[in-house]
PDB file of N, CA and C in Angstrom:
ATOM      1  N   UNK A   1     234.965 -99.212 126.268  1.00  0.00           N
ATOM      2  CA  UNK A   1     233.583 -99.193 125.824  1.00  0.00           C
ATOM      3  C   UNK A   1     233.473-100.125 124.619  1.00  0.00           C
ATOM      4  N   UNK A   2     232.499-100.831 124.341  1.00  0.00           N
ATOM      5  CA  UNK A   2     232.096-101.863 123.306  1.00  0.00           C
ATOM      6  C   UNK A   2     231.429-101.773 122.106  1.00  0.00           C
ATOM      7  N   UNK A   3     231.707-102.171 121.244  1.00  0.00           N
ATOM      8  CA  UNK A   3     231.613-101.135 119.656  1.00  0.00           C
ATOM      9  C   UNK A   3     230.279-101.034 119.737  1.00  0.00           C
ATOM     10  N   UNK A   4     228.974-101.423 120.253  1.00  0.00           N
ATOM     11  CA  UNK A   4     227.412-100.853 120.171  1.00  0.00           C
ATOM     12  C   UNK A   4     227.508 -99.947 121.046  1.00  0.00           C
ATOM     13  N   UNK A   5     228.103 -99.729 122.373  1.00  0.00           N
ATOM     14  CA  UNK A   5     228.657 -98.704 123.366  1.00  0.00           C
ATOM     15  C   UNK A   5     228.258 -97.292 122.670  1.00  0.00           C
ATOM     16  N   UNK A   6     229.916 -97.618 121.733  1.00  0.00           N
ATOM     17  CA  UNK A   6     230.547 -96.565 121.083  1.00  0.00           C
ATOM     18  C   UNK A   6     229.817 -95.919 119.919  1.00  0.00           C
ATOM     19  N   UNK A   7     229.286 -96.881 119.036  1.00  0.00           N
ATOM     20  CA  UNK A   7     228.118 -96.213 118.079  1.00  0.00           C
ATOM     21  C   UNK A   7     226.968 -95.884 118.497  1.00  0.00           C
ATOM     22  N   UNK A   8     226.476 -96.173 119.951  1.00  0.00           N
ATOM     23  CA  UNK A   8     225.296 -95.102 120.471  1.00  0.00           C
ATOM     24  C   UNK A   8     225.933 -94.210 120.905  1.00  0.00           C
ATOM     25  N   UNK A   9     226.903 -93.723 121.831  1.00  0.00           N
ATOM     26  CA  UNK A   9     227.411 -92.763 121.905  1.00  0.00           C
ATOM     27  C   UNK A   9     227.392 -91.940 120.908  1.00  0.00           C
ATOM     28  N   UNK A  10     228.008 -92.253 119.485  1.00  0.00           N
ATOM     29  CA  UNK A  10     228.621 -91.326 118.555  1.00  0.00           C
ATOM     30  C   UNK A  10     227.331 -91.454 117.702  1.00  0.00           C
ATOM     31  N   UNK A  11     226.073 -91.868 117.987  1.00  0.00           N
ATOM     32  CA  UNK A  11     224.386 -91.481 117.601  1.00  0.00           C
ATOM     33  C   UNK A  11     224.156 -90.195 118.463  1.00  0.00           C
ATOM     34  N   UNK A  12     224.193 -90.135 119.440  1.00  0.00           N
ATOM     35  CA  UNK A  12     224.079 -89.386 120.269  1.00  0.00           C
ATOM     36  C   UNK A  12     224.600 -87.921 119.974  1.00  0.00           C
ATOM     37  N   UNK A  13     226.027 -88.227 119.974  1.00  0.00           N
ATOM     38  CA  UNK A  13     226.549 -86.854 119.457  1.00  0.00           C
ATOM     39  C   UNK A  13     226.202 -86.449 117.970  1.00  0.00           C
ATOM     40  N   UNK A  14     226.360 -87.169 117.123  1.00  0.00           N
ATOM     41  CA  UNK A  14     225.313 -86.731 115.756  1.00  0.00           C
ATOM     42  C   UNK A  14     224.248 -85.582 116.148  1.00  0.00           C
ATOM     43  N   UNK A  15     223.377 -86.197 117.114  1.00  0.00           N
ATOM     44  CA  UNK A  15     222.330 -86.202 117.600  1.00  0.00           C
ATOM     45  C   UNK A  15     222.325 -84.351 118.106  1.00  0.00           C
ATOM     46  N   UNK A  16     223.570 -84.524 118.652  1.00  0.00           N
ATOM     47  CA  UNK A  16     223.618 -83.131 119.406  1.00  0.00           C
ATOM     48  C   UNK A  16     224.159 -81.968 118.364  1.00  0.00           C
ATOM     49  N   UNK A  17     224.851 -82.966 117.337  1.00  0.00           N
ATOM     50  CA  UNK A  17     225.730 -81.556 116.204  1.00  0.00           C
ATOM     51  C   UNK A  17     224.779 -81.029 115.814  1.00  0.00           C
ATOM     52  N   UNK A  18     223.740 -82.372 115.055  1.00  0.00           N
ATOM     53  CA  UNK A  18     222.497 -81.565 114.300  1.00  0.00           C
ATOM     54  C   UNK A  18     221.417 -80.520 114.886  1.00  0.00           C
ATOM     55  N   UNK A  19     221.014 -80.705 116.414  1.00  0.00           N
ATOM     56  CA  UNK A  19     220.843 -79.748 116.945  1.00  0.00           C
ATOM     57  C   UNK A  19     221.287 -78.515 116.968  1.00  0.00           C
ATOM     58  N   UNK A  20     222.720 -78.634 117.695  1.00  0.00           N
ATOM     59  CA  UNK A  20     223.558 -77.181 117.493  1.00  0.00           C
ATOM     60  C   UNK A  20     223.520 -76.649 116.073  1.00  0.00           C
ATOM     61  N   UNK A  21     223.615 -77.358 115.061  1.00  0.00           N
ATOM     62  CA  UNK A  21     223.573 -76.610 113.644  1.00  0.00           C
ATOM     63  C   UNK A  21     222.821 -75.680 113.640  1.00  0.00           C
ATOM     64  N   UNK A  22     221.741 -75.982 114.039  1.00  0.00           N
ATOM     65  CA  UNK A  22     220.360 -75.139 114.388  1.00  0.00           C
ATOM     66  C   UNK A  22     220.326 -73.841 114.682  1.00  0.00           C
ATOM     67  N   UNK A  23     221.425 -73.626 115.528  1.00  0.00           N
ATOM     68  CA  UNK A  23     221.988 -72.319 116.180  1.00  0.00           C
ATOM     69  C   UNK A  23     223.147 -71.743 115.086  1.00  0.00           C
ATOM     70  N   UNK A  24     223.725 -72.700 113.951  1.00  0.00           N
ATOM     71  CA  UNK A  24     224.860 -71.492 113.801  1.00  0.00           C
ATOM     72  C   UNK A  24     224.180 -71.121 112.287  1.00  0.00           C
ATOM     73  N   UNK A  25     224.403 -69.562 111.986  1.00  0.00           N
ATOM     74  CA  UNK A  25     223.767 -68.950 110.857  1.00  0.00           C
ATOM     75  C   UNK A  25     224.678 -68.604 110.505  1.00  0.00           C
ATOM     76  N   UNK A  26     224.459 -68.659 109.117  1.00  0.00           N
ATOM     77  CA  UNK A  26     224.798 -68.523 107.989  1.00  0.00           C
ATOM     78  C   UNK A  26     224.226 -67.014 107.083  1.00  0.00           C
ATOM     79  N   UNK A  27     224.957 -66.018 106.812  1.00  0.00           N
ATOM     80  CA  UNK A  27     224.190 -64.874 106.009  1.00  0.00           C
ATOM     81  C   UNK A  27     224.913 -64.651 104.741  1.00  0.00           C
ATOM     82  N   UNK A  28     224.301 -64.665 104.159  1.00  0.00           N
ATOM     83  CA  UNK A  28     224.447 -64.754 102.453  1.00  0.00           C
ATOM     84  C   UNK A  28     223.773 -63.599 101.845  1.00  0.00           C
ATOM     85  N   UNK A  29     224.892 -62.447 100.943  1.00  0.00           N
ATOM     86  CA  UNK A  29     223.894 -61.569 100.550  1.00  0.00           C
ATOM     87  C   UNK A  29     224.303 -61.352  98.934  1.00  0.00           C
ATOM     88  N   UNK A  30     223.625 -60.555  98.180  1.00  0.00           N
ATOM     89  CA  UNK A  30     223.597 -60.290  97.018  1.00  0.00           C
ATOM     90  C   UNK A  30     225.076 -59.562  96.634  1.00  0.00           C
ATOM     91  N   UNK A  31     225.685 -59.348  95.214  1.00  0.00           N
ATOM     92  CA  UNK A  31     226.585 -58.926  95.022  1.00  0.00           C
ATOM     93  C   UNK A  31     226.904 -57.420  95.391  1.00  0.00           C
ATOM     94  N   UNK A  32     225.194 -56.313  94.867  1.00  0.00           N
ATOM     95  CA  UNK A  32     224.625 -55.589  95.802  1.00  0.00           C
ATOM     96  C   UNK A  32     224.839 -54.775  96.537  1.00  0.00           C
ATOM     97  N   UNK A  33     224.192 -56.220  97.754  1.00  0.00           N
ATOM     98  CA  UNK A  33     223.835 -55.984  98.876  1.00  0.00           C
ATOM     99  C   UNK A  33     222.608 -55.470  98.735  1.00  0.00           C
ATOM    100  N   UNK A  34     221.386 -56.069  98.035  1.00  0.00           N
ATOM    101  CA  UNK A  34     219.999 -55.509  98.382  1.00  0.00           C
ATOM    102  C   UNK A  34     219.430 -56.505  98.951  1.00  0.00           C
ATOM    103  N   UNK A  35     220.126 -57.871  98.746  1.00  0.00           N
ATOM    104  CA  UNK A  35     219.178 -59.232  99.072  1.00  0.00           C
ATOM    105  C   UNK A  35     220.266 -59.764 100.028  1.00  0.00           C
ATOM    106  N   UNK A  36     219.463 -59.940 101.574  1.00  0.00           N
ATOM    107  CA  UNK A  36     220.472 -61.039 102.162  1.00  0.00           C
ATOM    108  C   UNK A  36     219.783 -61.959 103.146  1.00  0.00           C
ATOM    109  N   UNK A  37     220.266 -62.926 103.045  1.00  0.00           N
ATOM    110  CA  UNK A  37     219.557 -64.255 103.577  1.00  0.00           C
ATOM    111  C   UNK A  37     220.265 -65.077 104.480  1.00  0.00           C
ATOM    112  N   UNK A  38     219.673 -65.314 105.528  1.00  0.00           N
ATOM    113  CA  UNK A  38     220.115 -66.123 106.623  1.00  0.00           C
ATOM    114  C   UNK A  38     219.148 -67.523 106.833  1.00  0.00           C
ATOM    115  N   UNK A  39     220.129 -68.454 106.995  1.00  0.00           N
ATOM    116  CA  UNK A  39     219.523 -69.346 107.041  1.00  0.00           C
ATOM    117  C   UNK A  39     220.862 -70.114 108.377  1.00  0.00           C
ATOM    118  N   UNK A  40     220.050 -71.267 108.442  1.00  0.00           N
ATOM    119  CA  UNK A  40     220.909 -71.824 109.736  1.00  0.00           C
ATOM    120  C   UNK A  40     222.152 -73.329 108.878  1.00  0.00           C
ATOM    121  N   UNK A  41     222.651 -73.524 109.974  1.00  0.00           N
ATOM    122  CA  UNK A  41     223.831 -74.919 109.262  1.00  0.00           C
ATOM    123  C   UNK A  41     223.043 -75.605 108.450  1.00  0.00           C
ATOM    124  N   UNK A  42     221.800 -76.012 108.997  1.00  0.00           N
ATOM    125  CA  UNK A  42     220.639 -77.332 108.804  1.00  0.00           C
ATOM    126  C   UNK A  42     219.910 -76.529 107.386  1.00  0.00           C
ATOM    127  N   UNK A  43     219.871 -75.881 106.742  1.00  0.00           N
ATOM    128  CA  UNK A  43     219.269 -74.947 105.203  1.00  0.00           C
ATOM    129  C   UNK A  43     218.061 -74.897 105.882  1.00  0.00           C
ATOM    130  N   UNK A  44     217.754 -74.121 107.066  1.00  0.00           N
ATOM    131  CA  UNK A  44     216.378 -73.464 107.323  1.00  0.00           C
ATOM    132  C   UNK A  44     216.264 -72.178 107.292  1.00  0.00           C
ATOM    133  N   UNK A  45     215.586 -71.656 106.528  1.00  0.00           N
ATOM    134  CA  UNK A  45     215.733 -69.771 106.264  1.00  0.00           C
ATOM    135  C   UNK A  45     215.673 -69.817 107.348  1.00  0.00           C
ATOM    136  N   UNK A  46     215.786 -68.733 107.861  1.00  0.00           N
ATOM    137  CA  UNK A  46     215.485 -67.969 109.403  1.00  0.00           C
ATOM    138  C   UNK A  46     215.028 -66.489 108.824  1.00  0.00           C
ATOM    139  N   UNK A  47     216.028 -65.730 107.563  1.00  0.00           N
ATOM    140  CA  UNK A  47     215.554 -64.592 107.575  1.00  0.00           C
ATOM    141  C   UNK A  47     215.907 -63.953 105.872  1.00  0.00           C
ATOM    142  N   UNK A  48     215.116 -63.109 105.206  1.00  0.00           N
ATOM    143  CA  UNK A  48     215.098 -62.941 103.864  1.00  0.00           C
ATOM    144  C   UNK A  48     214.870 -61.376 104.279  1.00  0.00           C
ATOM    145  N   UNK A  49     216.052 -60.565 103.852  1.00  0.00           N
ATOM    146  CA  UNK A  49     216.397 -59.408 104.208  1.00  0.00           C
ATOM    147  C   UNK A  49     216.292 -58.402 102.441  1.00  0.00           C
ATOM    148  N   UNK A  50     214.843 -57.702 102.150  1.00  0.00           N
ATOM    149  CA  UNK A  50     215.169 -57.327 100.692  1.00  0.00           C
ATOM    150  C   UNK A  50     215.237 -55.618 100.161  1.00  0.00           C
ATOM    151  N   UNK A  51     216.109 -55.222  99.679  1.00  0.00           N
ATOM    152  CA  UNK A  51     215.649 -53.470  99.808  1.00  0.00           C
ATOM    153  C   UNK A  51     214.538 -52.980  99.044  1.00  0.00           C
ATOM    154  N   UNK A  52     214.084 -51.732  98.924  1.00  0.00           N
ATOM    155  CA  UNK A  52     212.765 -51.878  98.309  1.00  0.00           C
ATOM    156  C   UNK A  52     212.803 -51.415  97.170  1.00  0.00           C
ATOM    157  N   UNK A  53     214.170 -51.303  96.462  1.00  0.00           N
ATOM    158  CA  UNK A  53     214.676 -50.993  95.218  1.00  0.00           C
ATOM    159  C   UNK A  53     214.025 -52.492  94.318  1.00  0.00           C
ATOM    160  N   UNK A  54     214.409 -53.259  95.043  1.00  0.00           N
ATOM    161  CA  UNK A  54     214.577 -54.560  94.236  1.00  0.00           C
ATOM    162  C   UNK A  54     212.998 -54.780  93.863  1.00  0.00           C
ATOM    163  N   UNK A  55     211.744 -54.858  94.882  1.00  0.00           N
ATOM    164  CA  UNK A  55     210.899 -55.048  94.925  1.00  0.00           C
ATOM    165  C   UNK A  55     209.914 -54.018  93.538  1.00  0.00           C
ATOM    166  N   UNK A  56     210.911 -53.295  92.919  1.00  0.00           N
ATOM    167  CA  UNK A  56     210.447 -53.204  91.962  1.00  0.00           C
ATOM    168  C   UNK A  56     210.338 -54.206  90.341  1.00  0.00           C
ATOM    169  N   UNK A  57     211.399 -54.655  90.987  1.00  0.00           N
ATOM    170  CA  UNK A  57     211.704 -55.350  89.256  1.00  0.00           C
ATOM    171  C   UNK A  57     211.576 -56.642  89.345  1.00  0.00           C
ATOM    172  N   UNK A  58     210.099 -57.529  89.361  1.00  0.00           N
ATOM    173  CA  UNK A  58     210.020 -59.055  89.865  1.00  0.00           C
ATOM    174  C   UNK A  58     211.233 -59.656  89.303  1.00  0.00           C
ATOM    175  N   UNK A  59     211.232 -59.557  88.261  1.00  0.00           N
ATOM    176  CA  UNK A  59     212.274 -60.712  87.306  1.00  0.00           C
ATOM    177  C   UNK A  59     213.795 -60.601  88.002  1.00  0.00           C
ATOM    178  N   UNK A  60     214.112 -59.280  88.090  1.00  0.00           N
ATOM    179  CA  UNK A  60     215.732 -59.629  88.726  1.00  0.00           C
ATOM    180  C   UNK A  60     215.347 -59.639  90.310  1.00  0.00           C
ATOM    181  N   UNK A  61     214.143 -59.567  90.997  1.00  0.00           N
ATOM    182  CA  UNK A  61     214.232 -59.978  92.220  1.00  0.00           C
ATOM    183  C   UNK A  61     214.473 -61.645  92.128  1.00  0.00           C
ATOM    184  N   UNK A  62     213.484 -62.317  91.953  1.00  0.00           N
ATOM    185  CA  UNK A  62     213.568 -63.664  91.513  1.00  0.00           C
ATOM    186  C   UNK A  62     215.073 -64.615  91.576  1.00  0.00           C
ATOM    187  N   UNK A  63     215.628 -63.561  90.511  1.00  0.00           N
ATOM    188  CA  UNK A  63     216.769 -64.255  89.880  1.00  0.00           C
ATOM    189  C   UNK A  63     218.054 -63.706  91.164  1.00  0.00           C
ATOM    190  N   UNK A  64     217.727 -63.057  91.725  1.00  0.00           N
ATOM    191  CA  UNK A  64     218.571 -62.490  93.117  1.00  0.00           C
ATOM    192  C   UNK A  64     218.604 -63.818  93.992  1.00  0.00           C
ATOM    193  N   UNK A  65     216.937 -63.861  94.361  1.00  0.00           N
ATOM    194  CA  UNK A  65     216.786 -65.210  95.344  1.00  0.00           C
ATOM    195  C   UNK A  65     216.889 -66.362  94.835  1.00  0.00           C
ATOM    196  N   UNK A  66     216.936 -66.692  93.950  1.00  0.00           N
ATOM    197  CA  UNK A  66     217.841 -68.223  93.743  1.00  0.00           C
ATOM    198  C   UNK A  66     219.165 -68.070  93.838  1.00  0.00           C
ATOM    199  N   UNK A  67     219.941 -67.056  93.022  1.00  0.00           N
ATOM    200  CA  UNK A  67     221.353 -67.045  93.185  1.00  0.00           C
ATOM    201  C   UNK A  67     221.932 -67.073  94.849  1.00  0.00           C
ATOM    202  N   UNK A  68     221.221 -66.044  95.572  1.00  0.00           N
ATOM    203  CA  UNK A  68     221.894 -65.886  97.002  1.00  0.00           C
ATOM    204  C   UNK A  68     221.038 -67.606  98.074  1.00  0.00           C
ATOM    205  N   UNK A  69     219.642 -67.945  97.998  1.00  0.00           N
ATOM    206  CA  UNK A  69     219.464 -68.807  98.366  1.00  0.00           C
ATOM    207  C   UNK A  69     220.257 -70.061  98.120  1.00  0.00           C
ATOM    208  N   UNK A  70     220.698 -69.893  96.529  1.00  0.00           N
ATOM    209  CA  UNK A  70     221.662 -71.346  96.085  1.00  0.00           C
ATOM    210  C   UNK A  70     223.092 -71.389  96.898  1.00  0.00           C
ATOM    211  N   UNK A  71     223.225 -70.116  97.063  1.00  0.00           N
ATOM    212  CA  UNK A  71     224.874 -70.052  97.332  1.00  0.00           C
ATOM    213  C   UNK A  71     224.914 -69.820  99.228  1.00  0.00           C
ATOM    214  N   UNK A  72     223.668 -69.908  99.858  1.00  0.00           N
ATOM    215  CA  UNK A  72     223.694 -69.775 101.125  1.00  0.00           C
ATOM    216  C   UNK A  72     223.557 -71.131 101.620  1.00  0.00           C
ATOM    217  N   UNK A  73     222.770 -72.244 100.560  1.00  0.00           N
ATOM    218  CA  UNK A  73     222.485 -73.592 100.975  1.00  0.00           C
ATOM    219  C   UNK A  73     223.892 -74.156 100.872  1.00  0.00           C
ATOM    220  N   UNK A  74     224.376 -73.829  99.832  1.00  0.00           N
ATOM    221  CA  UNK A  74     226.163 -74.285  99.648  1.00  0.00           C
ATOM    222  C   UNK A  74     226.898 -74.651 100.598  1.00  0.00           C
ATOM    223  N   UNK A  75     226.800 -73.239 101.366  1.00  0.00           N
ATOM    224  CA  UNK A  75     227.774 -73.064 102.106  1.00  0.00           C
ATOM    225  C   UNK A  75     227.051 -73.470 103.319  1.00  0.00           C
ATOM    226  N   UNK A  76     225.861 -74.147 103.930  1.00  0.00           N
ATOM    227  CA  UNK A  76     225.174 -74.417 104.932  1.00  0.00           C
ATOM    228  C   UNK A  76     225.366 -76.009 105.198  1.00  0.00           C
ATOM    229  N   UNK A  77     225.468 -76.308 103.507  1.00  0.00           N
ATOM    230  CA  UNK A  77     225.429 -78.019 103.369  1.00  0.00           C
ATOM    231  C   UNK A  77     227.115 -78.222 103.368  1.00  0.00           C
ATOM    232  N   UNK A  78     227.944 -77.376 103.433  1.00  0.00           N
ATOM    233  CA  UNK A  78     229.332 -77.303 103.413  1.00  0.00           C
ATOM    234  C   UNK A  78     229.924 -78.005 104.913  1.00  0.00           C
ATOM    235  N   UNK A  79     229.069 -77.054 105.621  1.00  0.00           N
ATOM    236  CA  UNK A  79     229.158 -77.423 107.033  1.00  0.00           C
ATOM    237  C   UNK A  79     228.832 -77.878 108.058  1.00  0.00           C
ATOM    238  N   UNK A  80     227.337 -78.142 107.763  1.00  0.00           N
ATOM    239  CA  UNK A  80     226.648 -79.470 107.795  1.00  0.00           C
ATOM    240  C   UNK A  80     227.946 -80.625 107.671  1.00  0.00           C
ATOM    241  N   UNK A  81     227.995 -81.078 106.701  1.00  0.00           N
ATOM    242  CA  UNK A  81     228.674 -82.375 106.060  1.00  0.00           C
ATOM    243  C   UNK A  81     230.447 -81.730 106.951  1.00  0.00           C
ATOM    244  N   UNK A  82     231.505 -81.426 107.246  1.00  0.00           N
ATOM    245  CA  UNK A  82     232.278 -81.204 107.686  1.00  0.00           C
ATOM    246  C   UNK A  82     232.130 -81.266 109.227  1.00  0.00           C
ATOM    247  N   UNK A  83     230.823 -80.575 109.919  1.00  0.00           N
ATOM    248  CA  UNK A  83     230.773 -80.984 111.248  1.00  0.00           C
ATOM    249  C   UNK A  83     230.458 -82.075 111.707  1.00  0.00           C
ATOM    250  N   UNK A  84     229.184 -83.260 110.664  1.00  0.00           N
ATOM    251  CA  UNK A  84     228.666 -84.459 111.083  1.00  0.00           C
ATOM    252  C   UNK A  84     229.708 -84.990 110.639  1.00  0.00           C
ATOM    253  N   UNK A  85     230.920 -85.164 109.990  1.00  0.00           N
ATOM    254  CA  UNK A  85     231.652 -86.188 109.303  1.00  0.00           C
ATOM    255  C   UNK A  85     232.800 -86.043 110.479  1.00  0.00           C
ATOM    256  N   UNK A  86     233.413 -84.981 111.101  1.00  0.00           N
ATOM    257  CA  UNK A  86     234.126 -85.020 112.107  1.00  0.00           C
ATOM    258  C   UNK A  86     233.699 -86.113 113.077  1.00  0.00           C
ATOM    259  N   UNK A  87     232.348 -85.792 113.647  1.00  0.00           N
ATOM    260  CA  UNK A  87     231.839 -86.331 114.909  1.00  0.00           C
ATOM    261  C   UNK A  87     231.457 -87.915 114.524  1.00  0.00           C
ATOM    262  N   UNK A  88     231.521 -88.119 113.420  1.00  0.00           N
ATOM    263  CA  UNK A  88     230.861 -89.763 113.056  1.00  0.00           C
ATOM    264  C   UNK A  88     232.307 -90.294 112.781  1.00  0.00           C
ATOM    265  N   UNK A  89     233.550 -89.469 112.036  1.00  0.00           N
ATOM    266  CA  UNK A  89     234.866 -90.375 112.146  1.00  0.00           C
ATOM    267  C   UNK A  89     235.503 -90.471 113.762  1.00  0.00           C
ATOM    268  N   UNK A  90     235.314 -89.822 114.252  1.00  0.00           N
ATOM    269  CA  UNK A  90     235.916 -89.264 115.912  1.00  0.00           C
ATOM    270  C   UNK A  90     234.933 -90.826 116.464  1.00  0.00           C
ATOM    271  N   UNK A  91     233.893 -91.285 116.283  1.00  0.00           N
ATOM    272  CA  UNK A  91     232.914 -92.153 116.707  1.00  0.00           C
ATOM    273  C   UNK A  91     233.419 -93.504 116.294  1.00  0.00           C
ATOM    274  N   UNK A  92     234.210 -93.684 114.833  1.00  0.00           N
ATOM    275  CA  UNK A  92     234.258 -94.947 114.632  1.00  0.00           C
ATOM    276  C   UNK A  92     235.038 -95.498 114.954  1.00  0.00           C
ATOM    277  N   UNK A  93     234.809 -97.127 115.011  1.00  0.00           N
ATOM    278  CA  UNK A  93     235.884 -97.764 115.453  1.00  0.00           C
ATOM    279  C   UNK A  93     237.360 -97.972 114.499  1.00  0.00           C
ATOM    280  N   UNK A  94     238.554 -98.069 114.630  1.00  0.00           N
ATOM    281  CA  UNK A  94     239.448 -98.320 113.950  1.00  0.00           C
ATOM    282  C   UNK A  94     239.415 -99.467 112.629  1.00  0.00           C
ATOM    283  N   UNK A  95     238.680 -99.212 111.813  1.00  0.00           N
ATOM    284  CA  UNK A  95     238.528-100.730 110.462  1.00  0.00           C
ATOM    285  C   UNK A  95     239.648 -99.925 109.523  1.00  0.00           C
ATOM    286  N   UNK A  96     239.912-100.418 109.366  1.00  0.00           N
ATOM    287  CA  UNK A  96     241.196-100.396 107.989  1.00  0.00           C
ATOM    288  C   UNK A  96     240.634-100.404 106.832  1.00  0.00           C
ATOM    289  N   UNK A  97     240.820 -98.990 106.222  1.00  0.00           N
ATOM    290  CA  UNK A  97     240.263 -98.231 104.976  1.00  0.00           C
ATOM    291  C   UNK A  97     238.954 -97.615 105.120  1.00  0.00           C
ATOM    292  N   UNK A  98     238.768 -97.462 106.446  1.00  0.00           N
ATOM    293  CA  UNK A  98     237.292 -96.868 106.774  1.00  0.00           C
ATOM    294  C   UNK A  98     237.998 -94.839 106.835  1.00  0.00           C
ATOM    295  N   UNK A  99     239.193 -94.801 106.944  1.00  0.00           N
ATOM    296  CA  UNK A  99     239.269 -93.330 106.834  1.00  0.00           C
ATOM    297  C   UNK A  99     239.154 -92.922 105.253  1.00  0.00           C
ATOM    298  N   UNK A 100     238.989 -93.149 104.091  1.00  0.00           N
ATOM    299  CA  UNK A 100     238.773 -93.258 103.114  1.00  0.00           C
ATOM    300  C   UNK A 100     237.711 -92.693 103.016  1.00  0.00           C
ATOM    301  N   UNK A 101     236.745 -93.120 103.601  1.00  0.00           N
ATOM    302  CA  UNK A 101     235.357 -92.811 103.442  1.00  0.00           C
ATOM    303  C   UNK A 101     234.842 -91.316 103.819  1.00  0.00           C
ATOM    304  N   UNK A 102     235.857 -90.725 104.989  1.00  0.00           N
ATOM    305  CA  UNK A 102     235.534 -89.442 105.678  1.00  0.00           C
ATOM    306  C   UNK A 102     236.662 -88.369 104.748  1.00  0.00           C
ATOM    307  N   UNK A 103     237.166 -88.575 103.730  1.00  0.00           N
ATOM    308  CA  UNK A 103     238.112 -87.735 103.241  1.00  0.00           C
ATOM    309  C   UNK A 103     237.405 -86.914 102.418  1.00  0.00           C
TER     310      UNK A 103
END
């Protein structure tokens, strides 16, 4: 196959990881456990799970959902970047010092 071949191909599969990301979730909850949040590979909530303890006290609710939202995007953009970087080095052609770039 011929290196424009091979980099539509490995567009393609990009194409398909970022899709599938779509499907794998991610749940992230409070130290707790009153706040837990799902979101997908791609950092799209899907679901904000809160007990109704919390919903009393705005200020440490607040400060719940940034901490568990920050630390669910983390780990979403973790794997994001580990699954597209597989499928785009698996794609490239052999250049010398181009594995450098995927480390």
């Amino acid at each position: 196959m011929g290196m424009m071949g091979k980099l539509k191909d490995t567009q393609e599969k990009i194409k398909a990881t970022k899709y599938r990301l779509n499907s794998v979730l991610i749940d992230e909850k409070s130290s707790d456990g009153k706040l837990k949040v799902t979101l997908t590979a791609n950092s799209l909530i899907k679901n904000i799970n809160i007990e109704q303890s919390l919903l009393k006290d705005k200020e440490q609710l607040e400060d719940c959902l940034v901490l568990v939202i920050n630390k669910a995007i983390e780990r979403a953009t973790s794997i994001n970047e580990i699954e597209l970087s597989a499928v785009a080095k698996e794609g490239m052609p052999n250049i010398p010092g181009m594995d450098a770039l995927f480390k």
